[in-house]
Protein backbone atom coordinates (compact mmCIF):
# COMPACT_ATOMS: atom_id res chain seq x y z
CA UNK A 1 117.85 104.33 98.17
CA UNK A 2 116.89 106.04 101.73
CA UNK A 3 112.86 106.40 102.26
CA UNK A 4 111.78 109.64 102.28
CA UNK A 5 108.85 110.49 104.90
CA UNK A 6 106.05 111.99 102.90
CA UNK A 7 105.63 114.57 105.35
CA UNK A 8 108.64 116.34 104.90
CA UNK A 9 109.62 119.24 103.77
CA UNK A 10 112.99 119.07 101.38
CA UNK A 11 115.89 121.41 100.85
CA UNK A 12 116.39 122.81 97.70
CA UNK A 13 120.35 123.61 96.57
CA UNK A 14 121.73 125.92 93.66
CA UNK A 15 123.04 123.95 90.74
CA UNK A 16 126.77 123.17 91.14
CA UNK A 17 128.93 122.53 94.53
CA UNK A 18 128.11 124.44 97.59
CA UNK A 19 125.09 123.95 99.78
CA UNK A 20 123.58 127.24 99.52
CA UNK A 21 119.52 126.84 99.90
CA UNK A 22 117.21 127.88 97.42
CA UNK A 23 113.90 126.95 98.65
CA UNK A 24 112.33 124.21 100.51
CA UNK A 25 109.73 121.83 99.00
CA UNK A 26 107.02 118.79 99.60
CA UNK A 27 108.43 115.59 99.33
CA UNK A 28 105.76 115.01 96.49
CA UNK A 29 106.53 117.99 94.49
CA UNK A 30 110.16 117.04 94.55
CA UNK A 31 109.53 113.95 93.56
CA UNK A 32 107.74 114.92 90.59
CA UNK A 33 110.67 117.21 89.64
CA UNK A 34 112.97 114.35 90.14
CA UNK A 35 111.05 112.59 87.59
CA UNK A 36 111.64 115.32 85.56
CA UNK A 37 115.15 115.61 85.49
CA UNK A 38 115.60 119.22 87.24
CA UNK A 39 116.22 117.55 90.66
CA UNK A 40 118.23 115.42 91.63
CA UNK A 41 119.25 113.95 95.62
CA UNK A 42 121.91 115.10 96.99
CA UNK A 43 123.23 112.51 99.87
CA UNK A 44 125.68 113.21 102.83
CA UNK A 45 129.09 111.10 101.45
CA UNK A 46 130.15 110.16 105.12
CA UNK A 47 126.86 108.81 106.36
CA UNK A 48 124.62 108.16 103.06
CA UNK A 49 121.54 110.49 104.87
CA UNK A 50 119.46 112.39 101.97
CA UNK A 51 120.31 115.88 102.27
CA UNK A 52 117.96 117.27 100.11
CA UNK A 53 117.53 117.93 96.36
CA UNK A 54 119.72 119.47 93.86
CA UNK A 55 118.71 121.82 90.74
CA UNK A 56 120.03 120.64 87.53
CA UNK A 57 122.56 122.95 86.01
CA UNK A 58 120.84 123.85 83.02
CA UNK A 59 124.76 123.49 80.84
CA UNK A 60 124.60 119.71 82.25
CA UNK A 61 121.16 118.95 80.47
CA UNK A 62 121.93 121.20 77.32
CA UNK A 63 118.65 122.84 77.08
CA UNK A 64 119.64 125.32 74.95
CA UNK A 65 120.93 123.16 72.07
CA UNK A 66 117.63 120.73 73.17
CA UNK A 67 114.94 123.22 72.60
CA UNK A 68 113.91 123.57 68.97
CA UNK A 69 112.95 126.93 67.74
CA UNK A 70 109.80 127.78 66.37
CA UNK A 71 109.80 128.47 63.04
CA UNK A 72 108.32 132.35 61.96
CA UNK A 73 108.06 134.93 59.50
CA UNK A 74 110.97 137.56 59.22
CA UNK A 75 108.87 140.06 59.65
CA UNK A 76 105.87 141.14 62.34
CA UNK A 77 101.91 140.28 61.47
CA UNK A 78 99.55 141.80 62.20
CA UNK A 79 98.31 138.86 64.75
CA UNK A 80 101.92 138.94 66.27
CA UNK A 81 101.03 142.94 67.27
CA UNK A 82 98.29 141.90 68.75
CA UNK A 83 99.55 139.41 70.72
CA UNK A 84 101.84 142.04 71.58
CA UNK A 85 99.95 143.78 73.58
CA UNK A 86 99.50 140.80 76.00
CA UNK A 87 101.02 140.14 79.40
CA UNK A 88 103.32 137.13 79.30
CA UNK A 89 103.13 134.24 81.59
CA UNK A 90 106.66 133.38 81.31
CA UNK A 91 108.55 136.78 81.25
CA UNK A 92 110.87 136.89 84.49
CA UNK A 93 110.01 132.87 85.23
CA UNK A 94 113.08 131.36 86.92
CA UNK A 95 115.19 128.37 85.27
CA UNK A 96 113.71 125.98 87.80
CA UNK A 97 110.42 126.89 86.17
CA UNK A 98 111.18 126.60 82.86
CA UNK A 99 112.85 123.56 82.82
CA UNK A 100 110.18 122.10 84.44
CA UNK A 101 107.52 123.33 82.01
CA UNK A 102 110.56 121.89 79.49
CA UNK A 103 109.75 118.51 81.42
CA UNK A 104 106.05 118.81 80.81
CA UNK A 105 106.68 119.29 76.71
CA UNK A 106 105.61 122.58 76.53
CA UNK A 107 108.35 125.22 75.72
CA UNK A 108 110.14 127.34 77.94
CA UNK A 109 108.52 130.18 77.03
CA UNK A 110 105.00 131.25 76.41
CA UNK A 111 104.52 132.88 72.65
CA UNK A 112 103.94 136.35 74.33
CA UNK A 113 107.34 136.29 75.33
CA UNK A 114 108.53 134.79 71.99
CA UNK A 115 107.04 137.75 69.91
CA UNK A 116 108.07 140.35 72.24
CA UNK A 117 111.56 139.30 71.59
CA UNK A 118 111.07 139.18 67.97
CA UNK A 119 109.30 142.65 68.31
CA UNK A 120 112.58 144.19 69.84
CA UNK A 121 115.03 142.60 67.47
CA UNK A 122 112.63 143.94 64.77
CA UNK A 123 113.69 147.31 65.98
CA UNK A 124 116.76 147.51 65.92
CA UNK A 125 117.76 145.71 62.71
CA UNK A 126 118.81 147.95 59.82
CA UNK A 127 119.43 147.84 56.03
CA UNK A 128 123.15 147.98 55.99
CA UNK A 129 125.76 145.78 54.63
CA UNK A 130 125.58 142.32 57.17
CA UNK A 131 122.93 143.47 59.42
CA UNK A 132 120.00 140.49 59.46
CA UNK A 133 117.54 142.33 57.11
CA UNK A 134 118.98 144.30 54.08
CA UNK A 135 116.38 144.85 51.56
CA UNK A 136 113.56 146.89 52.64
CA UNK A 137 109.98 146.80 50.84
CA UNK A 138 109.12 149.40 48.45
C-alpha cells in the first residue's frame, strides 16, 4: 500500500469508470471515509501511484435494501405536524453525505425529512379501490 503524505490534498472521483473530479479532500478526512466504506483508492494500473479516492456507488453497497425503515403510524400526529414545520438538516444532502452519516449509524435522513415525506404521501392518498388507505374515519 503507497504512503500517503498527510499534507495532501486528494482527488475525489464519481462512482463508476471515468475520472471525472468531484471534489478534493484532506488526506485525513479521506481516510476516515475510507474507513467508512464510501471511499475507496483508486491506483494508476501501469505504475501503481494512488490517484486519488473513489465514491462508492451506492447500488454496489445496497443501501437501500440495508437501511431499515422506521416503523410509524398510518396516519399524521399531532407531534408529526409539528415537527412539520421544521427545517430539515438532511433535505437536498448529497449521497456522499448520507452514506457517510449511514457509516456513523445514524440514518440517512433526519426525521424532518422523514415526516415531510409521509406528510406528502398523506395527501395524495385516496379512498378508492387499491389506493394505500381505503377506509376513512367517521
Amino acid at each position: 500500500m503507497a504512503a500517503i503524505a498527510a499534507s495532501r490534498a486528494e482527488q475525489v472521483f464519481r462512482a463508476g469508470d471515468g475520472f471525472a473530479v468531484l471534489t478534493r479532500i484532506s488526506v485525513e478526512k479521506a481516510q476516515r471515509r475510507e474507513a467508512m466504506g464510501i471511499y475507496r483508492r483508486e491506483y494508476d494500473n501501469a505504475t501503481g501511484e494512488l490517484l486519488g479516492f473513489r465514491l462508492v456507488q451506492a447500488d454496489l453497497r445496497k443501501v437501500d435494501q440495508d437501511v431499515k425503515s422506521i416503523a410509524s403510524r398510518p396516519s399524521i400526529a399531532l407531534r408529526e405536524m409539528e415537527i412539520n414545520l421544521a427545517r430539515s438538516g438532511t433535505r437536498g444532502m448529497s449521497e456522499e453525505r448520507r452514506l457517510e452519516r449511514i457509516g456513523r449509524g445514524k440514518a440517512p435522513e433526519d426525521v424532518v425529512e422523514r415526516v415531510q415525506a409521509k406528510v406528502r404521501v398523506y395527501a395524495v392518498i385516496g379512498a378508492a379501490r387499491g389506493d394505500i388507505l381505503r377506509v376513512w374515519p367517521k
